[in-house]
PDB file of N, CA and C in Angstrom:
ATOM      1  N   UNK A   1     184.942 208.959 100.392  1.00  0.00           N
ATOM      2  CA  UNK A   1     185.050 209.108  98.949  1.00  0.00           C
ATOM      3  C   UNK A   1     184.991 210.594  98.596  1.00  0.00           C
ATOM      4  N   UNK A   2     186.120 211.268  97.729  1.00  0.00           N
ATOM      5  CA  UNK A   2     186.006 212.365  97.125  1.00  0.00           C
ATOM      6  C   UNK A   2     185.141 212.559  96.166  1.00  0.00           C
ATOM      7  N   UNK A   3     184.298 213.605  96.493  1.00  0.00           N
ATOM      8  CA  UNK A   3     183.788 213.769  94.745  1.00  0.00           C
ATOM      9  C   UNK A   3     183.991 214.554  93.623  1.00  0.00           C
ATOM     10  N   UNK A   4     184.607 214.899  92.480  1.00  0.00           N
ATOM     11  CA  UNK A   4     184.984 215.425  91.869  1.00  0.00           C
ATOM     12  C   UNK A   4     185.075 216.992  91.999  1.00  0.00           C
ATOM     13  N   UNK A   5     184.961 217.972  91.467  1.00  0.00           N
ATOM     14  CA  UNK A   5     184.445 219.429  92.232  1.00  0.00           C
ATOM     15  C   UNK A   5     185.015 220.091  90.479  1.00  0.00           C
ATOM     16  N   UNK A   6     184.292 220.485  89.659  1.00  0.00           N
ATOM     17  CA  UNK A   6     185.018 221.303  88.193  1.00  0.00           C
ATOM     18  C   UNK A   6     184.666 222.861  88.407  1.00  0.00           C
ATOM     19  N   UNK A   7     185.115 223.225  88.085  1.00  0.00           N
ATOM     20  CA  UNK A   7     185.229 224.795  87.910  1.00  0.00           C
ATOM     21  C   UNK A   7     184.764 225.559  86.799  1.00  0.00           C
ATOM     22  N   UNK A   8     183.360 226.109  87.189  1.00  0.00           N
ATOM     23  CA  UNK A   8     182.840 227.176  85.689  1.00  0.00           C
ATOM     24  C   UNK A   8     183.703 227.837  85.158  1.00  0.00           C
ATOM     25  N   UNK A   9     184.178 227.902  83.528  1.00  0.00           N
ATOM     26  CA  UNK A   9     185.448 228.948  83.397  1.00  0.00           C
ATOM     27  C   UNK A   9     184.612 230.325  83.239  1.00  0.00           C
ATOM     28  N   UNK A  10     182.877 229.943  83.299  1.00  0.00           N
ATOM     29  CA  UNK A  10     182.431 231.553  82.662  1.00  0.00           C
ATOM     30  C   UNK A  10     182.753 232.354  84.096  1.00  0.00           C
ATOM     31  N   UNK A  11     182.788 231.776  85.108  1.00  0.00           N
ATOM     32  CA  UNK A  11     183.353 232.818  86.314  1.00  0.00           C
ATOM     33  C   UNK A  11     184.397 233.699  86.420  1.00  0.00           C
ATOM     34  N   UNK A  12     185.431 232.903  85.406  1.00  0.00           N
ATOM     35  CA  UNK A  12     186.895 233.843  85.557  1.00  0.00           C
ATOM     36  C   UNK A  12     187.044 233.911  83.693  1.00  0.00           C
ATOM     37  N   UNK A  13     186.097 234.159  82.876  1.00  0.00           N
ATOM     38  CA  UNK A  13     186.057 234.496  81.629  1.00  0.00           C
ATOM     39  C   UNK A  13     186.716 235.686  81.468  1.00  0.00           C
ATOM     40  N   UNK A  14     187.141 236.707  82.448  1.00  0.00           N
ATOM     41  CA  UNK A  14     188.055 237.007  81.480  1.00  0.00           C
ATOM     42  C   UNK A  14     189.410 237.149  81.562  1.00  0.00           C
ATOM     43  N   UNK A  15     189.631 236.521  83.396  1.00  0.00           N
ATOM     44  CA  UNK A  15     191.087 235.873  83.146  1.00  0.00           C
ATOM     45  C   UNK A  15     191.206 234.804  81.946  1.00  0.00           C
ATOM     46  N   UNK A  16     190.845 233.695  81.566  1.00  0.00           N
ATOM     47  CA  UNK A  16     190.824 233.453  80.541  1.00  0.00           C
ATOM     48  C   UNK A  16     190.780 233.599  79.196  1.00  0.00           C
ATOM     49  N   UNK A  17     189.844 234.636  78.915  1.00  0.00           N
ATOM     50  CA  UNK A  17     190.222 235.573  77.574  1.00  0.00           C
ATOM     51  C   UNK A  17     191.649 236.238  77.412  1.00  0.00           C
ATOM     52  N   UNK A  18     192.170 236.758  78.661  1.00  0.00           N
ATOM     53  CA  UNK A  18     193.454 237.370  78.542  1.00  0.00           C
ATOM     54  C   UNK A  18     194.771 236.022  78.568  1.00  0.00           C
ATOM     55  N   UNK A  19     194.411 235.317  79.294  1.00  0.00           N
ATOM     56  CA  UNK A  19     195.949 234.066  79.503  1.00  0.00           C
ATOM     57  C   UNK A  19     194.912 232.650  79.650  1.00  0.00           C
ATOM     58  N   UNK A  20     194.722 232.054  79.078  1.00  0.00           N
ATOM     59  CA  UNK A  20     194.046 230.981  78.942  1.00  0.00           C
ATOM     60  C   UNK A  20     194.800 229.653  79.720  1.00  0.00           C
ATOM     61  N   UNK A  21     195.311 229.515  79.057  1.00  0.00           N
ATOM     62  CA  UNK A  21     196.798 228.426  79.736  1.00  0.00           C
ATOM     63  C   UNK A  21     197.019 228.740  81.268  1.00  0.00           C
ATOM     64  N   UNK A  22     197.227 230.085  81.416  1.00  0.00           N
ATOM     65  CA  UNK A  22     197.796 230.500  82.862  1.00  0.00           C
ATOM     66  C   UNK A  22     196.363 229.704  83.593  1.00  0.00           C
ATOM     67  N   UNK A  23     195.224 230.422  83.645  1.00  0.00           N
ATOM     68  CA  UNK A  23     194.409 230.744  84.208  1.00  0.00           C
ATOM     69  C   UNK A  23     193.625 228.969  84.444  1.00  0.00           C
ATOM     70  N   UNK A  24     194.072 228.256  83.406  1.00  0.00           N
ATOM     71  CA  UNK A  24     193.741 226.357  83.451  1.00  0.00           C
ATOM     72  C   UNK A  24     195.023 226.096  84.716  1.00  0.00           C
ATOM     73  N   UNK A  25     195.679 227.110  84.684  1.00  0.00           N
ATOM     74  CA  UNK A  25     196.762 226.367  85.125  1.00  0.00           C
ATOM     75  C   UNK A  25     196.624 226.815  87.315  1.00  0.00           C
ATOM     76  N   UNK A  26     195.972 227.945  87.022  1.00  0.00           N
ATOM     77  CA  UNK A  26     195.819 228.267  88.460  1.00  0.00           C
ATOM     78  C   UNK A  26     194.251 227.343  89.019  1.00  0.00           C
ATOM     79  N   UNK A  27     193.833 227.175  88.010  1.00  0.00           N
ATOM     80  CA  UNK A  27     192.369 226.550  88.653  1.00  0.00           C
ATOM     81  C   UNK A  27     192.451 224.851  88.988  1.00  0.00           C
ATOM     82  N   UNK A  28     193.767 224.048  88.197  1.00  0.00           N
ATOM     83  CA  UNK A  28     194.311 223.059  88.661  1.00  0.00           C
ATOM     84  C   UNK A  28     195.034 223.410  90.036  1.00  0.00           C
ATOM     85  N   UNK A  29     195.666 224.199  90.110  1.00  0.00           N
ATOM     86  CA  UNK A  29     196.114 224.282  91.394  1.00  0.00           C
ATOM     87  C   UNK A  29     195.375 224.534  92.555  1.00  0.00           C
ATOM     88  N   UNK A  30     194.257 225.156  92.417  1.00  0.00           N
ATOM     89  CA  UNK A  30     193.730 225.390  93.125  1.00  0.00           C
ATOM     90  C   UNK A  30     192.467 224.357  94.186  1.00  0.00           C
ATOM     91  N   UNK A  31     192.972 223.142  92.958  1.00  0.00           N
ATOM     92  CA  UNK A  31     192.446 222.087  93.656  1.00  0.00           C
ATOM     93  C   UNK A  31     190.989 221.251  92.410  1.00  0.00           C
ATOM     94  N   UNK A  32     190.608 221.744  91.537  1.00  0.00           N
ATOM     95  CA  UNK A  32     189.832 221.612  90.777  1.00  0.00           C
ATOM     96  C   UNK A  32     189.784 220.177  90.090  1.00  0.00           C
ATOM     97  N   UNK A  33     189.147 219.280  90.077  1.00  0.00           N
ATOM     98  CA  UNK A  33     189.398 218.473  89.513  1.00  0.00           C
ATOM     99  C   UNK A  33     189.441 218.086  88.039  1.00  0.00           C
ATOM    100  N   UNK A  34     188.338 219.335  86.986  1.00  0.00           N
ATOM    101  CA  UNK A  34     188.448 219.744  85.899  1.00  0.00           C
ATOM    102  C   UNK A  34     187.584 220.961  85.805  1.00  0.00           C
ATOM    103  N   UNK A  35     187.334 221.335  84.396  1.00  0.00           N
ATOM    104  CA  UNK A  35     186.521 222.610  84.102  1.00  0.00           C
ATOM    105  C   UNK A  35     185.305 222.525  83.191  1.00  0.00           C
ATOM    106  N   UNK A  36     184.151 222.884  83.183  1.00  0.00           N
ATOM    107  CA  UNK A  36     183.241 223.155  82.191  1.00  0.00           C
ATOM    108  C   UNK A  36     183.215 224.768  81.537  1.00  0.00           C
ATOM    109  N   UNK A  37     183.697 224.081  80.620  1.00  0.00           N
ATOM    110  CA  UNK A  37     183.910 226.087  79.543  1.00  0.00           C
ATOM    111  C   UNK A  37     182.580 226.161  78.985  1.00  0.00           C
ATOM    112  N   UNK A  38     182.192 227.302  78.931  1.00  0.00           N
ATOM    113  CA  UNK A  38     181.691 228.218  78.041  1.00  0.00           C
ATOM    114  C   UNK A  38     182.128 228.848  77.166  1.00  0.00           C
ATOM    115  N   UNK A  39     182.018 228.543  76.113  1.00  0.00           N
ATOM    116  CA  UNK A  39     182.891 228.866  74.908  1.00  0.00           C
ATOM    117  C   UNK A  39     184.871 228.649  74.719  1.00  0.00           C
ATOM    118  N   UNK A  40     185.225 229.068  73.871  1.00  0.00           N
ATOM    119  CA  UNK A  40     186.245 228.617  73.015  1.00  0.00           C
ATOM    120  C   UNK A  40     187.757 229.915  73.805  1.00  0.00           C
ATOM    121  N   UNK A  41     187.199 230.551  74.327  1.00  0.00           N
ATOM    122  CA  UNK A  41     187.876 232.065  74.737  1.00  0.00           C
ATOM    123  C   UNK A  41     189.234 232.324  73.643  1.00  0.00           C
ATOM    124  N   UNK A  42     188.295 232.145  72.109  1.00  0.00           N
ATOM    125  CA  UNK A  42     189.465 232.860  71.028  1.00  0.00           C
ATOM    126  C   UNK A  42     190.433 231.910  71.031  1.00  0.00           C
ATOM    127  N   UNK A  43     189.960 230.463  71.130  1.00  0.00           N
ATOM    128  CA  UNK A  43     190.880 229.027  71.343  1.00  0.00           C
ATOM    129  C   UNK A  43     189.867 228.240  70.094  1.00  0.00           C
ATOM    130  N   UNK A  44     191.061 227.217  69.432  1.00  0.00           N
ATOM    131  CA  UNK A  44     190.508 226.232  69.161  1.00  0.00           C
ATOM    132  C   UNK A  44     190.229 225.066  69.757  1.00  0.00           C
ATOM    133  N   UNK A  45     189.104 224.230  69.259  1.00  0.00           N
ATOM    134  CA  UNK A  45     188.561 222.997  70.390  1.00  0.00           C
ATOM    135  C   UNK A  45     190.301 221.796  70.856  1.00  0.00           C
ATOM    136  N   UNK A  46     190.924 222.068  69.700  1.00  0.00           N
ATOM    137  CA  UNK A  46     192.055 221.231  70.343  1.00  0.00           C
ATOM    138  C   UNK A  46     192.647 222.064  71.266  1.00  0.00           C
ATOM    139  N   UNK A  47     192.957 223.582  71.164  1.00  0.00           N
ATOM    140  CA  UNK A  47     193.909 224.455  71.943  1.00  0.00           C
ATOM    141  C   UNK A  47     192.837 224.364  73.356  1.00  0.00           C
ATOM    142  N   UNK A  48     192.130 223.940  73.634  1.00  0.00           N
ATOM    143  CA  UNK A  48     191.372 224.560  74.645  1.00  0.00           C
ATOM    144  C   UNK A  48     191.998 223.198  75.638  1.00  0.00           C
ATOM    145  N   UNK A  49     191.538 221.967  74.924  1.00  0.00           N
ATOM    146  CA  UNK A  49     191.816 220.816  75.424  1.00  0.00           C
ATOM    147  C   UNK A  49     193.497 220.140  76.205  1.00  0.00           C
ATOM    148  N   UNK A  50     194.812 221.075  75.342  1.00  0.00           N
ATOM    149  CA  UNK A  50     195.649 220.807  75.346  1.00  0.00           C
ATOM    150  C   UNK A  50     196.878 220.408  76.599  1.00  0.00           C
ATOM    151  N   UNK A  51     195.839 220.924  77.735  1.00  0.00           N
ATOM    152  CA  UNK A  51     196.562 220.572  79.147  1.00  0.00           C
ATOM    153  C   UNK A  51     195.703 219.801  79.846  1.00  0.00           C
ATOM    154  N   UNK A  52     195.229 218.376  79.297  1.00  0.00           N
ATOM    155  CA  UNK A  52     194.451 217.225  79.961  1.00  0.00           C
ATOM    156  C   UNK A  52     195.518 216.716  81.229  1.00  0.00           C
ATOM    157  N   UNK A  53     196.606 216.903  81.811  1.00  0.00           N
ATOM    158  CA  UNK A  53     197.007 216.485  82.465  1.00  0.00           C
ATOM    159  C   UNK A  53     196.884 217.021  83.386  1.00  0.00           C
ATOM    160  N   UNK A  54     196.464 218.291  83.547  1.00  0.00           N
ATOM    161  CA  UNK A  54     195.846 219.075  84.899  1.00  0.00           C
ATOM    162  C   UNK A  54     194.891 218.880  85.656  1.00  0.00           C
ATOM    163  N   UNK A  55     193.736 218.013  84.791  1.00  0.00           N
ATOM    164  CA  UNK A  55     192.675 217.358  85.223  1.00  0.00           C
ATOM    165  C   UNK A  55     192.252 216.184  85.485  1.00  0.00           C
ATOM    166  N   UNK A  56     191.701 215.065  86.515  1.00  0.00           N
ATOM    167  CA  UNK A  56     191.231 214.041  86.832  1.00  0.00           C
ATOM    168  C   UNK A  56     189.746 213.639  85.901  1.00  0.00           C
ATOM    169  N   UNK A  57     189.345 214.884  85.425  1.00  0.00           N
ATOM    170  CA  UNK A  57     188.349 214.448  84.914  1.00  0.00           C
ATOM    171  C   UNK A  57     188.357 215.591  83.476  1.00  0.00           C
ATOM    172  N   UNK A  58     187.974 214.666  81.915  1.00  0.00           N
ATOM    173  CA  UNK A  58     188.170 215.659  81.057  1.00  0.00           C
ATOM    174  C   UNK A  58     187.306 216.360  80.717  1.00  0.00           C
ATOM    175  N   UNK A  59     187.667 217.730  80.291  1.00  0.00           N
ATOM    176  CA  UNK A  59     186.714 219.461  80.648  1.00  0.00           C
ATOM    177  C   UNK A  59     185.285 218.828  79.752  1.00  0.00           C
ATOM    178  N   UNK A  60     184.290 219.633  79.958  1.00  0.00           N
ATOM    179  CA  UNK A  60     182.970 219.803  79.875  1.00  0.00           C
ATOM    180  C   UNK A  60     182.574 220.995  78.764  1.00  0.00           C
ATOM    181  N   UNK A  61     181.776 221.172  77.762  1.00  0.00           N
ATOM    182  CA  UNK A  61     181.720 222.450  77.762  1.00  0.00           C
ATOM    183  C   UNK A  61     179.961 222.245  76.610  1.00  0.00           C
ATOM    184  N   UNK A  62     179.590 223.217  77.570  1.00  0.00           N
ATOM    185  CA  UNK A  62     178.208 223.664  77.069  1.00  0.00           C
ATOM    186  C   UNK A  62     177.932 224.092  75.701  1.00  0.00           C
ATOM    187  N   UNK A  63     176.783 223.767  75.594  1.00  0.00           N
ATOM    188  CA  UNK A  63     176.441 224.141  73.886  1.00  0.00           C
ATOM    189  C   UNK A  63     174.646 224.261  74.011  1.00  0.00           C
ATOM    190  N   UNK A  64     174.473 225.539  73.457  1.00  0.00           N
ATOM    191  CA  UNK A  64     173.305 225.768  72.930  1.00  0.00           C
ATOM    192  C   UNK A  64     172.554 224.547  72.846  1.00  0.00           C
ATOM    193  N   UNK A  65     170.760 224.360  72.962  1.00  0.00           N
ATOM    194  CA  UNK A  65     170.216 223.503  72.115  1.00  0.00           C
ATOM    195  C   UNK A  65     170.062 223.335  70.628  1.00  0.00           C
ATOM    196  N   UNK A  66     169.931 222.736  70.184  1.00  0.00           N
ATOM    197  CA  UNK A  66     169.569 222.608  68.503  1.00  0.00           C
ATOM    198  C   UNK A  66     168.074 223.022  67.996  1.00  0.00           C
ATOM    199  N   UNK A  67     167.585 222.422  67.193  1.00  0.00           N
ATOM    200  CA  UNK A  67     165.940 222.941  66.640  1.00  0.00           C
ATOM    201  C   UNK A  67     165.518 222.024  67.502  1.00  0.00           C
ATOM    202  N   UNK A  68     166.204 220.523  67.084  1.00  0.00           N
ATOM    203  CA  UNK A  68     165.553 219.443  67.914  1.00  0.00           C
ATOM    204  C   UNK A  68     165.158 219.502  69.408  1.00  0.00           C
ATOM    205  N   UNK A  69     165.799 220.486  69.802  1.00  0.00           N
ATOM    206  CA  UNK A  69     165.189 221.011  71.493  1.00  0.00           C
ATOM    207  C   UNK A  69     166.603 219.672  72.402  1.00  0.00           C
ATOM    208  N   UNK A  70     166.988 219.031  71.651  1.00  0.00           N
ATOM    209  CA  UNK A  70     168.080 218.156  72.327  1.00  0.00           C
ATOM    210  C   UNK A  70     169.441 218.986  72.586  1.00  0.00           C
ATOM    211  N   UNK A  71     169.901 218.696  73.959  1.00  0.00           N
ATOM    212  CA  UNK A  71     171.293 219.389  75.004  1.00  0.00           C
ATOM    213  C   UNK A  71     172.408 218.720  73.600  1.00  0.00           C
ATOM    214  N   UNK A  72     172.808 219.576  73.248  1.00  0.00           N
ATOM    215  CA  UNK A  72     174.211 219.490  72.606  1.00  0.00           C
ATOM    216  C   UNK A  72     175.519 219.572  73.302  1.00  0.00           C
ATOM    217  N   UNK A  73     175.058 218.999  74.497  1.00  0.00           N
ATOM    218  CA  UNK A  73     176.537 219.549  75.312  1.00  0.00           C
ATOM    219  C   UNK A  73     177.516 218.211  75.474  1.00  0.00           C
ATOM    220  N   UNK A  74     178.604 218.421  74.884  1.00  0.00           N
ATOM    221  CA  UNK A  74     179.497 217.201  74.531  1.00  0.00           C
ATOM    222  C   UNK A  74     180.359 216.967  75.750  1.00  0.00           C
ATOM    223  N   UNK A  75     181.165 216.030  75.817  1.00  0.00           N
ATOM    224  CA  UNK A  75     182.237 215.731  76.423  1.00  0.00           C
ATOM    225  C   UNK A  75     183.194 215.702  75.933  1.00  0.00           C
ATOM    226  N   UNK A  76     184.292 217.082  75.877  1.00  0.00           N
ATOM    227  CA  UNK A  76     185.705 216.942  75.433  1.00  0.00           C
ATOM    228  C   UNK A  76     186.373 216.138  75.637  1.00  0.00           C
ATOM    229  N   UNK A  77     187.104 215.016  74.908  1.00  0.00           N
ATOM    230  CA  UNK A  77     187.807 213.606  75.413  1.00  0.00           C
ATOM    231  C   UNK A  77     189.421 214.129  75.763  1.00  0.00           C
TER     232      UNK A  77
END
């Protein structure tokens, strides 16, 4: 059984800041099964999302806690 394997984008943050698209597009190739972002890289939450077909599993992305001390970290669908 394979197990999934996603790719931090804060590692290559700023290939991503510069070509966003490209840089989703080399980390699918590279074998990734999806990504957990850190932030938006000057994207909106739909633009970020917009190449779900690169991934087996859909991206991840971290979020601050709240007051409530509860993980705000969602699952991009």
């Amino acid at each position: 059984m394979k197990l999934p394997v996603a790719a931090q984008v804060y590692s290559v943050r700023e290939q991503a800041e510069a070509d966003f698209g490209g840089t989703m597009q080399q980390l699918a190739e590279m074998g990734y099964d999806g990504v957990e972002l850190a932030g938006l890289y000057g994207k909106s939450a739909g633009e970020t999302i917009m190449t779900p077909s690169l991934w087996t599993r859909p991206p991840m992305a971290g979020a601050p806690r709240g007051r409530s001390g509860r993980s705000r970290t969602p699952s991009i669908p």
